[in-house]
N, C-alpha and C. Protein backbone atom coordinates (compact mmCIF):
# COMPACT_ATOMS: atom_id res chain seq x y z
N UNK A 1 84.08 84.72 113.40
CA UNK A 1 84.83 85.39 114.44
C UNK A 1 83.99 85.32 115.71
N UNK A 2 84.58 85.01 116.94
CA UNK A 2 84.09 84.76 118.37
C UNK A 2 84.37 85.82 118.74
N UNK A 3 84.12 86.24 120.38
CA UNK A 3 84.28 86.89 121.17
C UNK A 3 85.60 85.75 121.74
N UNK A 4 86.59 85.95 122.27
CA UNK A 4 87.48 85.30 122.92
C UNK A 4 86.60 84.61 124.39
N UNK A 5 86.04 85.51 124.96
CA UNK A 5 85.53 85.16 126.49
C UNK A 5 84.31 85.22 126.14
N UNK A 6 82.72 84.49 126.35
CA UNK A 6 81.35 84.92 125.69
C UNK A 6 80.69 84.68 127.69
N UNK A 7 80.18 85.69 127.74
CA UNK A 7 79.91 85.87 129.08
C UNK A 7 78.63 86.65 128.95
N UNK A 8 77.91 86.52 130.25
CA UNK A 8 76.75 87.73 130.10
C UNK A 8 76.80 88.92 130.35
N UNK A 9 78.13 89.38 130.69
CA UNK A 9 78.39 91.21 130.53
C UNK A 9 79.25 91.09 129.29
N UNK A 10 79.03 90.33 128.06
CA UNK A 10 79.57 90.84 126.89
C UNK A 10 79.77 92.46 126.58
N UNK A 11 80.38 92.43 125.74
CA UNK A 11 80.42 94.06 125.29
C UNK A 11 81.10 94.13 123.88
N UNK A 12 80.57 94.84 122.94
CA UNK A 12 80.96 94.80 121.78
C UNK A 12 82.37 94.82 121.21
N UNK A 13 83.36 95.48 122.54
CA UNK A 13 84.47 95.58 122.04
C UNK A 13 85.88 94.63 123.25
N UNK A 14 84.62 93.58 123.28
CA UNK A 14 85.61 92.11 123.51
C UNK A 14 87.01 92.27 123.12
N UNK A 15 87.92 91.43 123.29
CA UNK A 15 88.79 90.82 122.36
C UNK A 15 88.41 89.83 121.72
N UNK A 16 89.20 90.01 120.85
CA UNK A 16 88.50 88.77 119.64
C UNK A 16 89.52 87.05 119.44
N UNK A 17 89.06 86.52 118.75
CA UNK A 17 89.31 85.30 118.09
C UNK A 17 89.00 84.68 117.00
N UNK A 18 89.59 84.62 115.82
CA UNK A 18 88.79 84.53 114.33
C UNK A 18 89.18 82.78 114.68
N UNK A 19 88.06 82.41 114.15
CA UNK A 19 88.28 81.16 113.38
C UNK A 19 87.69 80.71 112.17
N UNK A 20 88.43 80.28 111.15
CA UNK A 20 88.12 79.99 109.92
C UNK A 20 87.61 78.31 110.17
N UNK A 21 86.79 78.11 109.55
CA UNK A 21 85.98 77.08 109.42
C UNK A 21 86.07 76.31 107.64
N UNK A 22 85.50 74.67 108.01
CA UNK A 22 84.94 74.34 106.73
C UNK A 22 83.82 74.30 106.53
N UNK A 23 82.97 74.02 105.51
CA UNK A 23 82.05 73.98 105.38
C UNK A 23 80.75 72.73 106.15
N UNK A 24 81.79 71.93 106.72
CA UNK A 24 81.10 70.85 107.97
C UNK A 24 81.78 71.61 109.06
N UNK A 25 82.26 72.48 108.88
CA UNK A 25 82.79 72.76 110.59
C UNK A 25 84.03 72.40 111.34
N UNK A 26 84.56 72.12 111.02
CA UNK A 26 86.18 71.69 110.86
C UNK A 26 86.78 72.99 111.54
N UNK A 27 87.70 73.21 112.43
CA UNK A 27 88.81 74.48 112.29
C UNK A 27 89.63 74.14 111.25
N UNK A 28 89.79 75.43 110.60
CA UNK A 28 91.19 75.29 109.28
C UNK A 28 92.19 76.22 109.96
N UNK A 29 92.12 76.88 110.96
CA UNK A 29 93.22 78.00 111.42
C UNK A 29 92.06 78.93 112.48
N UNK A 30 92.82 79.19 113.12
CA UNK A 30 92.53 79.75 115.02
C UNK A 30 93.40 81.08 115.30
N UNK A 31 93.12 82.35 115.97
CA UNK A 31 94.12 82.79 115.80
C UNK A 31 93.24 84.04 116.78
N UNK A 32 93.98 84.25 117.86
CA UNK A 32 93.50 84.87 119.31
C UNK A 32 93.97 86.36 119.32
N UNK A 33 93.21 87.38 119.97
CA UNK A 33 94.10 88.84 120.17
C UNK A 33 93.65 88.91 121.55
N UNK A 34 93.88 87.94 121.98
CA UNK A 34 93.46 88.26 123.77
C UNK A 34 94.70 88.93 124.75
N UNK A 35 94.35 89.03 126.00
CA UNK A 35 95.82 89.84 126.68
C UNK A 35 94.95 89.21 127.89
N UNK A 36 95.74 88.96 128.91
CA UNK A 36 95.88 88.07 130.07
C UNK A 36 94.95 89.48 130.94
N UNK A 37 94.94 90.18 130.86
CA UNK A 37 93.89 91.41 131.65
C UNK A 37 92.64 91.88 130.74
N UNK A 38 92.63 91.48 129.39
CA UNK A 38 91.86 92.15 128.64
C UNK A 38 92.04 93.52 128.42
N UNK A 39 93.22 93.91 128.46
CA UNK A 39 92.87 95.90 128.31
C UNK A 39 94.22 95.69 126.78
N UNK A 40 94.83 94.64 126.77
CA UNK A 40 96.29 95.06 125.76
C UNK A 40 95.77 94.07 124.52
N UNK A 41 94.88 93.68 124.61
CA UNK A 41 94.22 92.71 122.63
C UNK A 41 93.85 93.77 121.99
N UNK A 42 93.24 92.70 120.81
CA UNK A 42 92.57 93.66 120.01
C UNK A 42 90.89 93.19 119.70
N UNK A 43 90.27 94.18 118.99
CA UNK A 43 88.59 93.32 118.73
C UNK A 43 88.56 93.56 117.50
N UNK A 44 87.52 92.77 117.09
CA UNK A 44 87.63 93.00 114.91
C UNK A 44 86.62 94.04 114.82
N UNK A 45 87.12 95.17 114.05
CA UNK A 45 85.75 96.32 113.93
C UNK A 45 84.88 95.95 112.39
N UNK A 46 85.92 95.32 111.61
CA UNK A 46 85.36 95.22 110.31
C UNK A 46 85.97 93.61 109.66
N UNK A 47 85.12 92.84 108.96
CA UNK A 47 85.96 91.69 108.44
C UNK A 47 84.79 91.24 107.69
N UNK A 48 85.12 90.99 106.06
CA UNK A 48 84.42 90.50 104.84
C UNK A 48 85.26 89.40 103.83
N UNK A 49 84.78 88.64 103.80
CA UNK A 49 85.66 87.51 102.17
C UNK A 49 85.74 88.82 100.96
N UNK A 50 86.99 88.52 100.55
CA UNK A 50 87.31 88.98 99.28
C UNK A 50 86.32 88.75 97.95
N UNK A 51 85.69 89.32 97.65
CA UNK A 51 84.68 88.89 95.96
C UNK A 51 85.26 87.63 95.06
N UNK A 52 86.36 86.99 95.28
CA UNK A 52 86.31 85.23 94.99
C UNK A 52 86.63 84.37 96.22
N UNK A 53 86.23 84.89 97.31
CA UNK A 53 86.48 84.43 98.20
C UNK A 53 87.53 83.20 98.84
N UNK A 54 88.61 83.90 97.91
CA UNK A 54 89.95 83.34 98.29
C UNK A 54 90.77 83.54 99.42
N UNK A 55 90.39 85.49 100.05
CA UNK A 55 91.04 85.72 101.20
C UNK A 55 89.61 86.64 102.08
N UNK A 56 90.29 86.18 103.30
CA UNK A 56 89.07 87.30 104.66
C UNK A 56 90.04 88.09 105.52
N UNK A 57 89.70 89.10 105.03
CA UNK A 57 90.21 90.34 105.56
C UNK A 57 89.80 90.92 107.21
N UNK A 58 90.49 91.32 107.91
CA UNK A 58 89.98 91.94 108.92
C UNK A 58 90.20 93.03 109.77
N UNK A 59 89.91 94.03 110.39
CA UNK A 59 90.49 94.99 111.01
C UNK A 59 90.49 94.97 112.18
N UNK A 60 91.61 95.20 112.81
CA UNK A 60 90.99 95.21 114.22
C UNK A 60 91.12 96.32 115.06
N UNK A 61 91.09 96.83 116.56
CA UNK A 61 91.10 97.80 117.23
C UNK A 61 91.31 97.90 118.55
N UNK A 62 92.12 98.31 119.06
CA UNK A 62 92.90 97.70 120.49
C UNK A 62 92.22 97.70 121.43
N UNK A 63 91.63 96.84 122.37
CA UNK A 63 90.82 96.73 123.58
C UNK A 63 90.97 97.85 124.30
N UNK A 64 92.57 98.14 124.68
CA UNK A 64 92.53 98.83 126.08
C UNK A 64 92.79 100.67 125.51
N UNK A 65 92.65 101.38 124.31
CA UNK A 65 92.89 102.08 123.96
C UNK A 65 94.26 102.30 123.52
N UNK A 66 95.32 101.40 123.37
CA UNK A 66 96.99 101.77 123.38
C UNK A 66 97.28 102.24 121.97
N UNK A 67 97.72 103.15 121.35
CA UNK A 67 97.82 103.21 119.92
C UNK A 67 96.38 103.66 119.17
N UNK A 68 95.64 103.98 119.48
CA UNK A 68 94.27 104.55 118.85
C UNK A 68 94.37 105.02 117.45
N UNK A 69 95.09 105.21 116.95
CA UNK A 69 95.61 105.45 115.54
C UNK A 69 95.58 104.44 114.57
N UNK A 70 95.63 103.36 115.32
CA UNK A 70 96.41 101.98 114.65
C UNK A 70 95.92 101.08 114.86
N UNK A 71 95.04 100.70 113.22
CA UNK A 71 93.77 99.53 113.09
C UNK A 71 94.38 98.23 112.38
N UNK A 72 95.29 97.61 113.11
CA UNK A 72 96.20 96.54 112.50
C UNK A 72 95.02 95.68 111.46
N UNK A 73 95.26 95.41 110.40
CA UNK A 73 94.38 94.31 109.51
C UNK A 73 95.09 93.05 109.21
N UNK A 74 94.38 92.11 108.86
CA UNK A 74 95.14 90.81 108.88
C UNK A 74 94.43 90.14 107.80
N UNK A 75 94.75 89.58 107.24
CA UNK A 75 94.52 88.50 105.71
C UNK A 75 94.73 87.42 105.99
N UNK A 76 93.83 86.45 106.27
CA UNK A 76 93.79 85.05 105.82
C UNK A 76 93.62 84.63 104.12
N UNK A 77 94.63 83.46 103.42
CA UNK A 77 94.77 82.89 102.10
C UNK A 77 94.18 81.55 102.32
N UNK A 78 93.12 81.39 101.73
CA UNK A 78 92.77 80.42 101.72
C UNK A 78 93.75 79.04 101.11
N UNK A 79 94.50 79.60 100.10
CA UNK A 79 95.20 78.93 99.17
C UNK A 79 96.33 78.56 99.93
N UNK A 80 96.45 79.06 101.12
CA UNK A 80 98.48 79.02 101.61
C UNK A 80 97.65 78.68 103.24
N UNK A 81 96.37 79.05 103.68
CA UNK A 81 95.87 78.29 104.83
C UNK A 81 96.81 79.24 105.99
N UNK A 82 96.84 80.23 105.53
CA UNK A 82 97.86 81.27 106.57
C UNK A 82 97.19 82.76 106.75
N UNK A 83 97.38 83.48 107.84
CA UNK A 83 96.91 84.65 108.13
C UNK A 83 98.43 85.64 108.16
N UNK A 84 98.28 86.59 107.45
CA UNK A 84 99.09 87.63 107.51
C UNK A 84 98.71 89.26 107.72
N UNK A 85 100.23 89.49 108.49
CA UNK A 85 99.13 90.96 108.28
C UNK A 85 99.61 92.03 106.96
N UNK A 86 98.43 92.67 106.75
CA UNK A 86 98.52 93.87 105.67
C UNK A 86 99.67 94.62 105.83
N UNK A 87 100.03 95.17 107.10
CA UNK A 87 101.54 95.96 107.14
C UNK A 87 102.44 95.01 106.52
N UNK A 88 102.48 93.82 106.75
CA UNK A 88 104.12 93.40 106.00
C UNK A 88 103.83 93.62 104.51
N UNK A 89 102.81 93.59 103.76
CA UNK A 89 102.33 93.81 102.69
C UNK A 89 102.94 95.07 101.99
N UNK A 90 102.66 96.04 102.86
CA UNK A 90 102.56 97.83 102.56
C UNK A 90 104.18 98.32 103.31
N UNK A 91 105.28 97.58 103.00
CA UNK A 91 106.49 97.45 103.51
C UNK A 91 106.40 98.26 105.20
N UNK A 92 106.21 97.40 105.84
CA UNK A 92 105.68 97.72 107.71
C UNK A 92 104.99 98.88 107.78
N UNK A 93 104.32 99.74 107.13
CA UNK A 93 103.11 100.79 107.06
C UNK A 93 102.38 100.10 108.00
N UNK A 94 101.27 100.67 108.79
CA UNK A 94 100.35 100.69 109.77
C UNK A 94 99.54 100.82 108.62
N UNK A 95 98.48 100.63 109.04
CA UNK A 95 96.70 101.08 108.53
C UNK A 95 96.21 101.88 109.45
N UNK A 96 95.42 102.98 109.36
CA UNK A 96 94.98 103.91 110.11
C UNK A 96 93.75 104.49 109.77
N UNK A 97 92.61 103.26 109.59
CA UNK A 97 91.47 103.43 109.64
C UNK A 97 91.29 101.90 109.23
N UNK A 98 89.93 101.29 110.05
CA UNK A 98 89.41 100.06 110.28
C UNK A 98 88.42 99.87 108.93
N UNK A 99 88.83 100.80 108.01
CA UNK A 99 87.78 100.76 107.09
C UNK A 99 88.54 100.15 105.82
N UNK A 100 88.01 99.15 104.94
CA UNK A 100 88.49 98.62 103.58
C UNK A 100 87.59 98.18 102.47
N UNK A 101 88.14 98.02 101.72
CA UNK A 101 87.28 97.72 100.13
C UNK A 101 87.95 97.07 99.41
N UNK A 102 87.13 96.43 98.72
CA UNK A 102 87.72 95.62 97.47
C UNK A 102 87.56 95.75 96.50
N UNK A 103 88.38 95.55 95.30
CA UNK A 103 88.43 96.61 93.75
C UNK A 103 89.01 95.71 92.93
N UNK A 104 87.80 94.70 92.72
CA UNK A 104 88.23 93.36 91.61
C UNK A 104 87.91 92.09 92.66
N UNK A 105 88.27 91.01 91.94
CA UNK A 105 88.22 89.62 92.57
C UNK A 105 89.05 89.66 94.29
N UNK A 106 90.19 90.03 94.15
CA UNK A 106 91.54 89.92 95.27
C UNK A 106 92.21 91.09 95.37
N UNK A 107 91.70 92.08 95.08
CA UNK A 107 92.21 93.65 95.21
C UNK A 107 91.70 94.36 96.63
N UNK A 108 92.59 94.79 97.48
CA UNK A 108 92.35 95.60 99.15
C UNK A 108 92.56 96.67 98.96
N UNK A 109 91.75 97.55 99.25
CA UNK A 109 92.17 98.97 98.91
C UNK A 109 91.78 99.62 100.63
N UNK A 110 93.06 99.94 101.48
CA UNK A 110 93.02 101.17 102.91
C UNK A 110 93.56 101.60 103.03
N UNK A 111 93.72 102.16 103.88
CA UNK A 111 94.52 103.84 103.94
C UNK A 111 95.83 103.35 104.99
N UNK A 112 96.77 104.33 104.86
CA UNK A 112 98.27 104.39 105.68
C UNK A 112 98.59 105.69 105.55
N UNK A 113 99.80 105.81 106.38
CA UNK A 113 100.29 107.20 106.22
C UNK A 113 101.36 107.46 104.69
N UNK A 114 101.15 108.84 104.72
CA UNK A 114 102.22 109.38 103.56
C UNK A 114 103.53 109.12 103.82
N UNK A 115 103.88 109.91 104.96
CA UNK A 115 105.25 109.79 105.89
C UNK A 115 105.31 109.14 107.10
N UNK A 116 105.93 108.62 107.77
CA UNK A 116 106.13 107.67 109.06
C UNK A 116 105.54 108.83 110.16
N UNK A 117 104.33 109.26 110.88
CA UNK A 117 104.06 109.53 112.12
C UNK A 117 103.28 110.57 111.35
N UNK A 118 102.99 110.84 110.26
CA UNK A 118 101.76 111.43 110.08
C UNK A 118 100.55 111.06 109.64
N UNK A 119 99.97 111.41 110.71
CA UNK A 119 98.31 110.52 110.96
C UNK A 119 97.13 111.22 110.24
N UNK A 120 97.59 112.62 109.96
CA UNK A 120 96.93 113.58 109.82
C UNK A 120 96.96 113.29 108.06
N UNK A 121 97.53 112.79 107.33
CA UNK A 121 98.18 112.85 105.72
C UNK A 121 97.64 111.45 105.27
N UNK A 122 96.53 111.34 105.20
CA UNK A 122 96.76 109.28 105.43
C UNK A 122 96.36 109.49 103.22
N UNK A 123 96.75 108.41 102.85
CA UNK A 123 96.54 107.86 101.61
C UNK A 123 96.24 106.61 101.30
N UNK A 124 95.41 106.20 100.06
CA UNK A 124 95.33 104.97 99.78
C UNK A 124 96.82 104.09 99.44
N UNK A 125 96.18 102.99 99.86
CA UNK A 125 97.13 101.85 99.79
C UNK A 125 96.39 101.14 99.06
N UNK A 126 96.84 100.13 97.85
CA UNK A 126 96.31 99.29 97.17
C UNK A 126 97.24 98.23 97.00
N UNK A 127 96.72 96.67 97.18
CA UNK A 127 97.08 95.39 97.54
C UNK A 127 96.20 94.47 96.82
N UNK A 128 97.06 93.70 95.73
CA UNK A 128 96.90 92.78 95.37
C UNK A 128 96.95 91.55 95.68
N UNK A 129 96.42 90.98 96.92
CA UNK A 129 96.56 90.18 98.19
C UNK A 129 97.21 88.67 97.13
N UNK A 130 96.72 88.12 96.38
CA UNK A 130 97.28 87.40 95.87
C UNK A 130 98.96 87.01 95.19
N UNK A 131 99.48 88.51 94.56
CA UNK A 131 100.75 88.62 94.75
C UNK A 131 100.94 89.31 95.95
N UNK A 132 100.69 89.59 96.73
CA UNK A 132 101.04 89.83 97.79
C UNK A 132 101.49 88.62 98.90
N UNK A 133 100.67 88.09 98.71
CA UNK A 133 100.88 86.79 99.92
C UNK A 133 102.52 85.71 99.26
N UNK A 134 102.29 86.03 98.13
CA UNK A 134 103.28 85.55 97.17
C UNK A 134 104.51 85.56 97.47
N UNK A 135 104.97 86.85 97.56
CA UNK A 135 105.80 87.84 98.16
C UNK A 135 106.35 87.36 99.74
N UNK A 136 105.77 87.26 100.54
CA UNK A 136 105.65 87.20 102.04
C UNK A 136 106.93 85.65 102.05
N UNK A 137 107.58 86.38 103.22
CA UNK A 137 108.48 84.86 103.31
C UNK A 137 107.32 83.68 103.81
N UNK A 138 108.30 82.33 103.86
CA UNK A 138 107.35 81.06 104.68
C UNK A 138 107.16 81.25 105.77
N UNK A 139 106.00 81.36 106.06
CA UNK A 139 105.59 80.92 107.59
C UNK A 139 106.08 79.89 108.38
N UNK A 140 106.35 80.01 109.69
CA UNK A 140 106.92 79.66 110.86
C UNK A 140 106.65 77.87 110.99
């Protein structure tokens, strides 16, 4: 993962740009949260390979403060060469904490709300990213 812009007033909470790589260095998939002012992207607060390192998980966190509640995460499949996000997963649930774990080979375990707009009630969510991605219509 890059900084989108790498400048000498960096700052930790850039917008970001993941790129997945091969092992010579190749791009396998590119994929930007920039905003034409920098205040409306997002930056990655957290991002680790899955324990068979089939998928890389990531969280991110909105540059300009909009939604502060709401730590969108995104899944790259190595196997399908596609990035998705965790809400379509958790039937359009948000994630509402930048924090995750893994519980087995391809198991995601973060938090969402109980009910739609309570932030205050959050519960685990558990994702079997492998049938999960399964699931997901074809990409574009």
């Amino acid at each position: 993962m890059l900084p989108v812009d790498i400048g000498l007033y960096a700052t930790p909470d850039m917008e970001s740009r993941v790129v997945i790589r091969t092992s010579k260095g190749d791009t396998v998939i590119s994929k930007g949260y920039s905003s034409p002012r920098g205040t409306n992207g997002y930056y990655v607060v957290n991002a680790k390979w899955s324990p068979d390192s089939q998928f890389f998980v990531y969280s991110m966190a909105s540059s300009g403060g909009h939604s502060p509640w709401s730590f969108p995460m995104m899944v790259y499949s190595r196997e399908k060469k596609r990035i998705a996000g965790l809400s379509d997963m958790i039937d359009g649930k948000p994630t509402l904490s930048p924090d995750f774990r893994f519980a087995g080979a391809h198991t995601l375990m973060a938090q969402t709300w109980k009910t739609p707009g309570s932030l205050d009630d959050k519960i685990p969510v558990t994702v079997d990213l492998e049938d999960a991605f399964g699931k997901l219509p074809a990409s574009d």
